[in-house]
PDB file of N, CA and C in Angstrom:
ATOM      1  N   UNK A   1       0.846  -1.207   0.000  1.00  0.00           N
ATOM      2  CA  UNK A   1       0.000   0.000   0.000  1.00  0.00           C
ATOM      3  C   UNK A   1       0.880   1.254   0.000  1.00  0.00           C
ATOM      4  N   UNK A   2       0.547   2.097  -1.039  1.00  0.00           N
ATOM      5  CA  UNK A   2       1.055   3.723  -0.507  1.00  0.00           C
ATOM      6  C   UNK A   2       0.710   4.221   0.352  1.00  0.00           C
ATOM      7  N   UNK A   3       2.029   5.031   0.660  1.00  0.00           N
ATOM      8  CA  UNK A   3       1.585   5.718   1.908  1.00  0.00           C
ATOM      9  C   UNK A   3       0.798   6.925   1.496  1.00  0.00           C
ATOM     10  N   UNK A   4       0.012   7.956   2.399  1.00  0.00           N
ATOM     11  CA  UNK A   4      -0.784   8.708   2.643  1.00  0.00           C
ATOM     12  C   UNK A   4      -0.104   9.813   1.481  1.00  0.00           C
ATOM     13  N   UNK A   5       1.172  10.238   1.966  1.00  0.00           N
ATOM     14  CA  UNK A   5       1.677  11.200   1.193  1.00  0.00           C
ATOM     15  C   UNK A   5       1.972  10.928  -0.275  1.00  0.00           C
ATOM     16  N   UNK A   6       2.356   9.575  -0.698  1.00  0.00           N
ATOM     17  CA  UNK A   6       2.293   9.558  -2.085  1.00  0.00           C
ATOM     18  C   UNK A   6       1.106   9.831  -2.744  1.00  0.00           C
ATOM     19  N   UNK A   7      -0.104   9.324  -2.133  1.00  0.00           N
ATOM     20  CA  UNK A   7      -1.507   9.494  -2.729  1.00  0.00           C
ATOM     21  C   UNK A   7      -1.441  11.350  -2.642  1.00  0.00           C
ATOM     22  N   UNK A   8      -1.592  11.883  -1.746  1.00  0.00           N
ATOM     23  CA  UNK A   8      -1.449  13.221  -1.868  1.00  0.00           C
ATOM     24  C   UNK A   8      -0.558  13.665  -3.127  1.00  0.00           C
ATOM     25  N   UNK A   9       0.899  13.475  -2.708  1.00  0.00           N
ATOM     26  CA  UNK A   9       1.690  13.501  -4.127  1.00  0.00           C
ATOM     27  C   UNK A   9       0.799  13.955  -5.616  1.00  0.00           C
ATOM     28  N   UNK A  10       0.568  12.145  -5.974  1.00  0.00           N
ATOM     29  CA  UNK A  10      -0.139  11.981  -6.697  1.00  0.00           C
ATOM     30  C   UNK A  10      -1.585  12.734  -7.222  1.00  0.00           C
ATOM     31  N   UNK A  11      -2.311  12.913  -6.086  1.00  0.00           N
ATOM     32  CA  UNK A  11      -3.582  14.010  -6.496  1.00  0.00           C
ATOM     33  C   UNK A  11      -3.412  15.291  -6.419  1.00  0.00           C
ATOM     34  N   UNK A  12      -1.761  15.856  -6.273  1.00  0.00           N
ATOM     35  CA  UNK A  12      -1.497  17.325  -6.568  1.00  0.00           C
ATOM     36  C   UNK A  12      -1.208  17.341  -7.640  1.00  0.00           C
ATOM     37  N   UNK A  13      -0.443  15.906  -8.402  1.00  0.00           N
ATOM     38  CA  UNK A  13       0.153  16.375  -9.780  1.00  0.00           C
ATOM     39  C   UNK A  13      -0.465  16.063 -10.603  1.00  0.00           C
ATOM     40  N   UNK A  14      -2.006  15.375 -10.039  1.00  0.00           N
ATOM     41  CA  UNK A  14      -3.269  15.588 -11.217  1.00  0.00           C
ATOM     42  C   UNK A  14      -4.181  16.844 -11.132  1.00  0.00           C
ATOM     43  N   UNK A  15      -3.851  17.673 -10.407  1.00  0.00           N
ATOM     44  CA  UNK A  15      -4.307  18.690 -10.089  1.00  0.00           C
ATOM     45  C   UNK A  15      -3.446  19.929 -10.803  1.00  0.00           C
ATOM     46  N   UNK A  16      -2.287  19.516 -10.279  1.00  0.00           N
ATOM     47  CA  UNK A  16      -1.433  20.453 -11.442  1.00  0.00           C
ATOM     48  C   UNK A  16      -1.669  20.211 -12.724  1.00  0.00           C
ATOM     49  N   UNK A  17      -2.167  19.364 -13.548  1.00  0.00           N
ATOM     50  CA  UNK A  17      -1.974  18.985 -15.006  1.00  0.00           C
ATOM     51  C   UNK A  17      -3.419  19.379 -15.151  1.00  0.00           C
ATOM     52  N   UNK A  18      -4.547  19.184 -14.297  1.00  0.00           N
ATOM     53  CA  UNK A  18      -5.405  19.401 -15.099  1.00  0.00           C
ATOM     54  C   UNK A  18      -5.981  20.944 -14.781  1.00  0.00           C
ATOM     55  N   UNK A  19      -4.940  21.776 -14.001  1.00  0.00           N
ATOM     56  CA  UNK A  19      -5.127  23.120 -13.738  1.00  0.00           C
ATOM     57  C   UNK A  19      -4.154  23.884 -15.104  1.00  0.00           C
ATOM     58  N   UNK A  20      -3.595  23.132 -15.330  1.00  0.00           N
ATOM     59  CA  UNK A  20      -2.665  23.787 -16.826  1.00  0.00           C
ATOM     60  C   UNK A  20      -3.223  24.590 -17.497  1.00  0.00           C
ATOM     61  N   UNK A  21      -4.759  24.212 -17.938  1.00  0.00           N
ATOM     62  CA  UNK A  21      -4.969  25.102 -19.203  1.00  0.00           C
ATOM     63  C   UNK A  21      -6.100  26.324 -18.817  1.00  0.00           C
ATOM     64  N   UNK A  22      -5.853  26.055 -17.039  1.00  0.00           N
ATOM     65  CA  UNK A  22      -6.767  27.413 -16.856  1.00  0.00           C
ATOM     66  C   UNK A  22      -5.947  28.478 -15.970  1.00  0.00           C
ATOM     67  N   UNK A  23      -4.501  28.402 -15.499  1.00  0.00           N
ATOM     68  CA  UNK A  23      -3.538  29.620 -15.723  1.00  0.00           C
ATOM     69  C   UNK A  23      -4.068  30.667 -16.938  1.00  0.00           C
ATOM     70  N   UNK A  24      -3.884  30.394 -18.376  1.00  0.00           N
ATOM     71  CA  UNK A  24      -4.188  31.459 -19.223  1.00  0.00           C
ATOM     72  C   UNK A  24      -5.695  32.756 -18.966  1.00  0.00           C
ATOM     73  N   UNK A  25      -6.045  32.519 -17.948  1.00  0.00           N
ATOM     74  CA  UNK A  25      -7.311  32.830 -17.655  1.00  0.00           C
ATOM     75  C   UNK A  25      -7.070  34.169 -17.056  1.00  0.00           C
ATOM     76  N   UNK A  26      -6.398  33.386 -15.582  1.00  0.00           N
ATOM     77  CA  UNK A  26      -5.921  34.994 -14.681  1.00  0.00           C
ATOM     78  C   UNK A  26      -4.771  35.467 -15.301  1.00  0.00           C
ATOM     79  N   UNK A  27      -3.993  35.071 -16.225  1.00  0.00           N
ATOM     80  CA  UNK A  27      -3.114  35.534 -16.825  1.00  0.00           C
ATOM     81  C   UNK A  27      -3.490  36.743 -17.956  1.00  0.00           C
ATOM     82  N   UNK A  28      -4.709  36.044 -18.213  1.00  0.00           N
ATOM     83  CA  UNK A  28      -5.584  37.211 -19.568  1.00  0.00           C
ATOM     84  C   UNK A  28      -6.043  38.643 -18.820  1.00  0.00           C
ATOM     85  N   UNK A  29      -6.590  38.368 -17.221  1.00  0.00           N
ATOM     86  CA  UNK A  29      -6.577  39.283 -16.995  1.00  0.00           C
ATOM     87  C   UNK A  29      -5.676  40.106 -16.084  1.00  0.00           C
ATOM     88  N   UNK A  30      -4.454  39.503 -15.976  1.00  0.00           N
ATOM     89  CA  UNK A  30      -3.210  40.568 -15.277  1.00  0.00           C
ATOM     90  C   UNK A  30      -3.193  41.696 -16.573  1.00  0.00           C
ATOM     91  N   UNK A  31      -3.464  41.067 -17.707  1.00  0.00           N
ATOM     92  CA  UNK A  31      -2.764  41.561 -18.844  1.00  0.00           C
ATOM     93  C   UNK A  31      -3.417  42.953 -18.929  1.00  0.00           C
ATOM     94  N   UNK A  32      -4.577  43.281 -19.021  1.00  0.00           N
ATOM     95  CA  UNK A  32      -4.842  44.443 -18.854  1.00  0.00           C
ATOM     96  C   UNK A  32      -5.453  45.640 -17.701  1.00  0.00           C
ATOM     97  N   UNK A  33      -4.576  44.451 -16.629  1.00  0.00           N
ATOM     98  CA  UNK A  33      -4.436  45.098 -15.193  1.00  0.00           C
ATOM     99  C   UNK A  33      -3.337  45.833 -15.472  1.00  0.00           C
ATOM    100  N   UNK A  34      -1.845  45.456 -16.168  1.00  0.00           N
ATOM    101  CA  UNK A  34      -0.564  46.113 -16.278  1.00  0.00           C
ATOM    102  C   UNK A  34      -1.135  47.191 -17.705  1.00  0.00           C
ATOM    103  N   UNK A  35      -1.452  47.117 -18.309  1.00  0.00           N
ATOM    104  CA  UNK A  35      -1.426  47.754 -19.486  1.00  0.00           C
ATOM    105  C   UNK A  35      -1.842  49.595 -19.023  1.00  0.00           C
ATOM    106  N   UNK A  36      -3.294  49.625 -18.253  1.00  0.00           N
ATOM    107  CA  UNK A  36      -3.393  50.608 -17.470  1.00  0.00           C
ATOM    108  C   UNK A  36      -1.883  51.728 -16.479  1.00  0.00           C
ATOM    109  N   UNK A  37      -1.257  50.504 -15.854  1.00  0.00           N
ATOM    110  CA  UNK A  37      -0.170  51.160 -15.011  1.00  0.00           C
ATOM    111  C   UNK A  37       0.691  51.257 -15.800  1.00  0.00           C
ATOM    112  N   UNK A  38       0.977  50.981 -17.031  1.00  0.00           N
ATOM    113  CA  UNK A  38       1.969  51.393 -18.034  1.00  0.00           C
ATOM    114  C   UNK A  38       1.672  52.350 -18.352  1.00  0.00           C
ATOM    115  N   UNK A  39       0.733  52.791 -18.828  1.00  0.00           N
ATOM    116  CA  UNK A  39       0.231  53.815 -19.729  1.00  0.00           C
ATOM    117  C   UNK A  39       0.098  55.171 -18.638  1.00  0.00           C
ATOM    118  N   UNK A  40      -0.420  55.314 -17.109  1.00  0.00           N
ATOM    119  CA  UNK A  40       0.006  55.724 -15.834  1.00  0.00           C
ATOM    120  C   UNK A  40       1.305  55.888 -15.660  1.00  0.00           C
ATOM    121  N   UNK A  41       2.498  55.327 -15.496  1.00  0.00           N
ATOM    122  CA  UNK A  41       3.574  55.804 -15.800  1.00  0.00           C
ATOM    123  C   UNK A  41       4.158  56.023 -16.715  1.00  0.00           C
ATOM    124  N   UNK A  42       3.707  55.750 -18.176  1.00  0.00           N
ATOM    125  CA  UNK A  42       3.895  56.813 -19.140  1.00  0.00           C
ATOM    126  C   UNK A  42       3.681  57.931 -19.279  1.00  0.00           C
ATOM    127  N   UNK A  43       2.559  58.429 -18.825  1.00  0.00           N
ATOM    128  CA  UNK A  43       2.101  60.059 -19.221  1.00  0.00           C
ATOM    129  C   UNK A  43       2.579  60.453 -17.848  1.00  0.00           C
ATOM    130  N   UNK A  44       3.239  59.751 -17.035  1.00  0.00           N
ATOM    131  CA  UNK A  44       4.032  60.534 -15.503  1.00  0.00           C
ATOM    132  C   UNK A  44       5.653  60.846 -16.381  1.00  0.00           C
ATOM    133  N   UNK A  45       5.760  60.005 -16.991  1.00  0.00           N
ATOM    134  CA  UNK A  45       7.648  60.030 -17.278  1.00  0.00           C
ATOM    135  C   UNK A  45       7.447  61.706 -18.189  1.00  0.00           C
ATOM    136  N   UNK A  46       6.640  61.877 -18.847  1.00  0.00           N
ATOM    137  CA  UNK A  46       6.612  62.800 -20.171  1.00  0.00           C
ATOM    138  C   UNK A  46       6.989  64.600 -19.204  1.00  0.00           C
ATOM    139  N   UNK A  47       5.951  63.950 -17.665  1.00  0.00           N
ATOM    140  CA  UNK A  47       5.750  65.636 -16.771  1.00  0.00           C
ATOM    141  C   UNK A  47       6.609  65.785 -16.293  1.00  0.00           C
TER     142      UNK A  47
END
């Protein structure tokens, strides 16, 4: 029998694999979380 922690192991790194393709998600929206503070310290660099 496995022990406790391999099963854990194991149901994190099916958890990691099947969390893979929904990173791009909060990633889509950092993207135009930064785009704002760019453009905010752009029109600061110009004054």
């Amino acid at each position: 029998m496995k022990s406790p922690v391999a099963i854990l192991l194991m149901a994190f790194a099916l958890q990691a694999c099947s969390a893979a393709p929904k990173p791009p998600e909060p990633t889509g929206q950092w993207v135009p979380v930064n785009q704002p503070l760019a453009q905010q310290s752009g029109h600061t660099e110009p004054k």
